[in-house]
N, C-alpha and C. Protein backbone atom coordinates (compact mmCIF):
# COMPACT_ATOMS: atom_id res chain seq x y z
N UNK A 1 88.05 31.42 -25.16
CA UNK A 1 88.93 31.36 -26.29
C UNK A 1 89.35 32.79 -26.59
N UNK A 2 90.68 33.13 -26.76
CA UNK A 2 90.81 34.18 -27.09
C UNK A 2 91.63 34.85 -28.31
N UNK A 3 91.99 35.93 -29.02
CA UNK A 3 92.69 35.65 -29.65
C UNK A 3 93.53 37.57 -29.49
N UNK A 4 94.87 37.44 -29.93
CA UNK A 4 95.92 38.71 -29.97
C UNK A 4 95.45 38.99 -28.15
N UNK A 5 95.13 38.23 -26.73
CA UNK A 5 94.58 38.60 -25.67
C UNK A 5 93.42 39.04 -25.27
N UNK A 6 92.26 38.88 -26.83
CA UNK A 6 90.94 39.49 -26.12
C UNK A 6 89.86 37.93 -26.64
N UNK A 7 88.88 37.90 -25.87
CA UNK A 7 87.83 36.87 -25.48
C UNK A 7 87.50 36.85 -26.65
N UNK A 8 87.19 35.96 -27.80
CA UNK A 8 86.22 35.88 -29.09
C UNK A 8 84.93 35.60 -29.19
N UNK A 9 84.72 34.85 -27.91
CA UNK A 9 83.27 34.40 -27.34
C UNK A 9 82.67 34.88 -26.74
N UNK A 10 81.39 35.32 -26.87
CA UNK A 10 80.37 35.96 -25.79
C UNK A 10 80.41 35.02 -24.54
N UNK A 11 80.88 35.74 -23.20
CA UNK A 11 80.88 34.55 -22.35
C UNK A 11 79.92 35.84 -20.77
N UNK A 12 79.24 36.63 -21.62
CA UNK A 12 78.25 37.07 -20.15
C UNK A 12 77.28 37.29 -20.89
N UNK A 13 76.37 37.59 -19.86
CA UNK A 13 74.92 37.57 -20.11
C UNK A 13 74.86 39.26 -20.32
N UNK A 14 73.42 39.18 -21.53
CA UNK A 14 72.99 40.69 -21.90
C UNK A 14 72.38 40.98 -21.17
N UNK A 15 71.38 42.51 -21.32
CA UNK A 15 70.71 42.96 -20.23
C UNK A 15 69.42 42.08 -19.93
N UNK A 16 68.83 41.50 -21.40
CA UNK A 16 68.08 40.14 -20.78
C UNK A 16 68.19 39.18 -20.56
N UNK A 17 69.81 39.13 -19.96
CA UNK A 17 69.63 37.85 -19.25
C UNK A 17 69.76 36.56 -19.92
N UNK A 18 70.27 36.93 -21.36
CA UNK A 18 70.65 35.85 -22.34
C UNK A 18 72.08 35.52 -22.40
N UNK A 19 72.25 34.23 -22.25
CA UNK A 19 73.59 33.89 -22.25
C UNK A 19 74.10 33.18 -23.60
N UNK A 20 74.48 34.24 -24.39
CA UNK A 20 75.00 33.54 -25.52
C UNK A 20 76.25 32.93 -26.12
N UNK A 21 76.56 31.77 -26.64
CA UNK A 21 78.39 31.31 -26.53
C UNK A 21 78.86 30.15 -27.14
N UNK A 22 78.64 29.41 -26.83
CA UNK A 22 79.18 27.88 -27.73
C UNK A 22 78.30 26.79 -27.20
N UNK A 23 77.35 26.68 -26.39
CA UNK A 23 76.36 25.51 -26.02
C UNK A 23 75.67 25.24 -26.46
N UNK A 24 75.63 23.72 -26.80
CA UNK A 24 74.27 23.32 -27.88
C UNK A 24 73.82 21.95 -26.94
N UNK A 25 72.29 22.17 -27.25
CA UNK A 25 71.55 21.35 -26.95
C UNK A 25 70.88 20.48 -27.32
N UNK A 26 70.85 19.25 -28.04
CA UNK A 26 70.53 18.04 -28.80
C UNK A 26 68.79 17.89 -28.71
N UNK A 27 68.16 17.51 -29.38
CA UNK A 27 66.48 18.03 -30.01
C UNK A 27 65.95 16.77 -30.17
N UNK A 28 65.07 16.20 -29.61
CA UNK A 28 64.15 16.85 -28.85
C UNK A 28 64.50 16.89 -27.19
N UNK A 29 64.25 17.98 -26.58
CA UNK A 29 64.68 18.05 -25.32
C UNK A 29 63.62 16.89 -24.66
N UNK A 30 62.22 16.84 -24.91
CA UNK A 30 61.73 15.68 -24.49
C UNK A 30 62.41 14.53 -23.83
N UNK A 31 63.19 14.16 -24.53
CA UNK A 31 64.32 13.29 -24.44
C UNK A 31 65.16 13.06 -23.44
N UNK A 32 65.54 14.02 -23.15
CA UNK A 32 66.57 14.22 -22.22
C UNK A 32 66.25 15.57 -20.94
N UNK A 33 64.45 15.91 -20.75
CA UNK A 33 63.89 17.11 -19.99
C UNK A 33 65.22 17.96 -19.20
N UNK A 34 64.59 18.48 -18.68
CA UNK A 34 65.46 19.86 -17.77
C UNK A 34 65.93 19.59 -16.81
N UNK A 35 67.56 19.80 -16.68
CA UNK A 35 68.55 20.78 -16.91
C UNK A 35 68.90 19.62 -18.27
N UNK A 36 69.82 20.67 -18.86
CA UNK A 36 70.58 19.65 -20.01
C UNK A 36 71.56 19.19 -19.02
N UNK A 37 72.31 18.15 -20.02
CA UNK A 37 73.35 17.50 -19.33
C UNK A 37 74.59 18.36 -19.70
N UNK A 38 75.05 18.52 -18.17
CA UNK A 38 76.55 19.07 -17.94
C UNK A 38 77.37 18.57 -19.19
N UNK A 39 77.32 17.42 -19.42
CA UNK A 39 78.84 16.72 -20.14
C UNK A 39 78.31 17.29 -21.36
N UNK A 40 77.72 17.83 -22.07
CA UNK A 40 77.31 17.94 -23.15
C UNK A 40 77.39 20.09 -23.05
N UNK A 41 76.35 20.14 -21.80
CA UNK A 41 75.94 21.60 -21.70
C UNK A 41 77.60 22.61 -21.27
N UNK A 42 77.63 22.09 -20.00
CA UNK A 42 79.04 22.75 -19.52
C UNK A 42 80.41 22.40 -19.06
N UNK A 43 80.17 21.17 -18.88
CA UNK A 43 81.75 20.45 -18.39
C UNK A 43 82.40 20.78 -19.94
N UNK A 44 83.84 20.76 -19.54
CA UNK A 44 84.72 20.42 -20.35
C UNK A 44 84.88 19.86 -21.47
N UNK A 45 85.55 20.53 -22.88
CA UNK A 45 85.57 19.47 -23.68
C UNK A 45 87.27 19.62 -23.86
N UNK A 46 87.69 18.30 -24.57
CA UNK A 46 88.82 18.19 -24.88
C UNK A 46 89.28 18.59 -26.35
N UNK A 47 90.28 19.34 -26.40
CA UNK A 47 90.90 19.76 -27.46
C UNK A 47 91.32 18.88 -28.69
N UNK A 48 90.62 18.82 -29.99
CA UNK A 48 91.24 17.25 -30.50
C UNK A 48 91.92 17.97 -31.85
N UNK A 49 91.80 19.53 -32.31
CA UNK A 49 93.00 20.20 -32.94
C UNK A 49 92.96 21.57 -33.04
N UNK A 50 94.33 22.11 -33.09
CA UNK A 50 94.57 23.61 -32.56
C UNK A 50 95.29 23.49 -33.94
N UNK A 51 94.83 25.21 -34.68
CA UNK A 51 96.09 26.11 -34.96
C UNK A 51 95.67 27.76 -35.22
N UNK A 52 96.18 27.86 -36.03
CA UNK A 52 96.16 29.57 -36.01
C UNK A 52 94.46 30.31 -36.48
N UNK A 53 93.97 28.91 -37.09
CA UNK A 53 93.29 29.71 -37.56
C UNK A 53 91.62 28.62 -37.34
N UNK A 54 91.73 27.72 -36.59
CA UNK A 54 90.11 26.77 -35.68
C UNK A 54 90.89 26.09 -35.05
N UNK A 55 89.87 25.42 -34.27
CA UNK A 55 89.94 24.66 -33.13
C UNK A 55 88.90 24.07 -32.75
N UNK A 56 89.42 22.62 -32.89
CA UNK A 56 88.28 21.40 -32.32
C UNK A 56 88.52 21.01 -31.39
N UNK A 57 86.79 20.72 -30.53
CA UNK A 57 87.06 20.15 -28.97
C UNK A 57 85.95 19.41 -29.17
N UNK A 58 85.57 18.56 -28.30
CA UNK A 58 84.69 17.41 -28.10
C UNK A 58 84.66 17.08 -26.84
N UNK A 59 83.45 16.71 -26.61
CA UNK A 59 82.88 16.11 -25.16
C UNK A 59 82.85 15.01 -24.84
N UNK A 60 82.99 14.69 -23.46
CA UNK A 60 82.66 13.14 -23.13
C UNK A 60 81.49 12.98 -23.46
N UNK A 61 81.32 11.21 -23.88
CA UNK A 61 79.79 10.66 -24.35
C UNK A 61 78.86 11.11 -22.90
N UNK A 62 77.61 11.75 -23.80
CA UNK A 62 76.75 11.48 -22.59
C UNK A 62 75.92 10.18 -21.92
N UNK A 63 75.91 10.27 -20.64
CA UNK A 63 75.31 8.73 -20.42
C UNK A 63 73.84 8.76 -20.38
N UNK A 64 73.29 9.97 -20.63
CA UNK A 64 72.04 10.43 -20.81
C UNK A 64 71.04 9.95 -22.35
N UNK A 65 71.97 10.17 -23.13
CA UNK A 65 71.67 10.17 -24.34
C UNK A 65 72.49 9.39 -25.40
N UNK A 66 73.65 9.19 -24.84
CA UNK A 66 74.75 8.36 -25.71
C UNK A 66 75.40 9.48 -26.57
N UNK A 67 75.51 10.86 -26.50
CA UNK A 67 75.72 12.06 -27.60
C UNK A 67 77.44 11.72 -27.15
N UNK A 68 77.87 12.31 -28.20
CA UNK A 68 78.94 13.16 -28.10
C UNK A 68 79.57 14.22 -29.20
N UNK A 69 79.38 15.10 -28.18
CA UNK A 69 79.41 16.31 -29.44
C UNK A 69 80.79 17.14 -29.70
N UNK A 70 81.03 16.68 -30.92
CA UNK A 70 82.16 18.13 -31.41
C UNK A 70 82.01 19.35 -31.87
N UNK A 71 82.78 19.97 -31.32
CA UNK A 71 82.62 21.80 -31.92
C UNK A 71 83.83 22.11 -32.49
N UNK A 72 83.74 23.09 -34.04
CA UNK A 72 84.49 23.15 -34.30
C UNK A 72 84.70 25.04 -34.46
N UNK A 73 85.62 25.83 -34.44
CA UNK A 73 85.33 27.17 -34.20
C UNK A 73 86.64 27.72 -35.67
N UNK A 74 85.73 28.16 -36.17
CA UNK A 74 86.97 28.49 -37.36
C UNK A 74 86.79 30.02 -37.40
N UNK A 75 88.49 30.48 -37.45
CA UNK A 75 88.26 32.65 -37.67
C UNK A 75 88.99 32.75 -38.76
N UNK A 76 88.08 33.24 -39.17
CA UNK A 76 88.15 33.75 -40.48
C UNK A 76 88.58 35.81 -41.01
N UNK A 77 89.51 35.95 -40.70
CA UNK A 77 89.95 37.55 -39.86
C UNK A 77 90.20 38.20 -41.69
N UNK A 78 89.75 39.48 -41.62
CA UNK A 78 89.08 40.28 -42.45
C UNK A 78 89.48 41.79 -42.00
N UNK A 79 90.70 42.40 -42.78
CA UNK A 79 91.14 43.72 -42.06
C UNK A 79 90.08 44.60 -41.73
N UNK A 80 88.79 44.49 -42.57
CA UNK A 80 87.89 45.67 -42.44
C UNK A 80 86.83 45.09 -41.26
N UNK A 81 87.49 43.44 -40.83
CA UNK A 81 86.60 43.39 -39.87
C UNK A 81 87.16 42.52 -38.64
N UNK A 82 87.67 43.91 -37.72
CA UNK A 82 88.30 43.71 -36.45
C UNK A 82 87.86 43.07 -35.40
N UNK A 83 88.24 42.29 -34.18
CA UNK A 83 87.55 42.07 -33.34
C UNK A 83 87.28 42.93 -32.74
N UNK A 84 85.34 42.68 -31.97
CA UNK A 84 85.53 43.83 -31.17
C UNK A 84 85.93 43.45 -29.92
N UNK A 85 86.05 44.77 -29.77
CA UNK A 85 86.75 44.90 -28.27
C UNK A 85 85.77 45.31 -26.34
């Protein structure tokens, strides 16, 4: 996601190796053990509204769990607080 051309999302890993960004994982993992599910973890979600200022996307149901999860990303832009770059 980006915004004025630069990334808003952490989308690499730090020096340990933590990948931090928009993935959520539904509790108790018990449930659903290791790896999470793609349709939920990393496939694609579909866009269900855009404008200047959030954006909602949502996933296919999982067949794992029956989930389906929406994310919603709202910016909230603040002159004294720029993106960084």
């Amino acid at each position: 996601m980006t915004y004025e051309g630069h990334e808003v999302l952490k989308t690499t890993r730090d020096e340990d190796n933590w990948h931090w960004g928009s993935t959520i994982w539904v509790a108790p993992q018990s449930d659903w053990r290791w790896p999470p599910s793609t349709v939920i973890d990393s496939d694609p979600y579909t866009v269900v509204s855009a404008d200047d200022a959030k954006i909602v996307v949502k996933s296919k149901v999982d067949p794992k769990t029956g989930f389906q999860v929406t994310k919603r990303f709202e910016f909230k832009m603040r002159a004294e607080q720029p993106i960084a770059k």
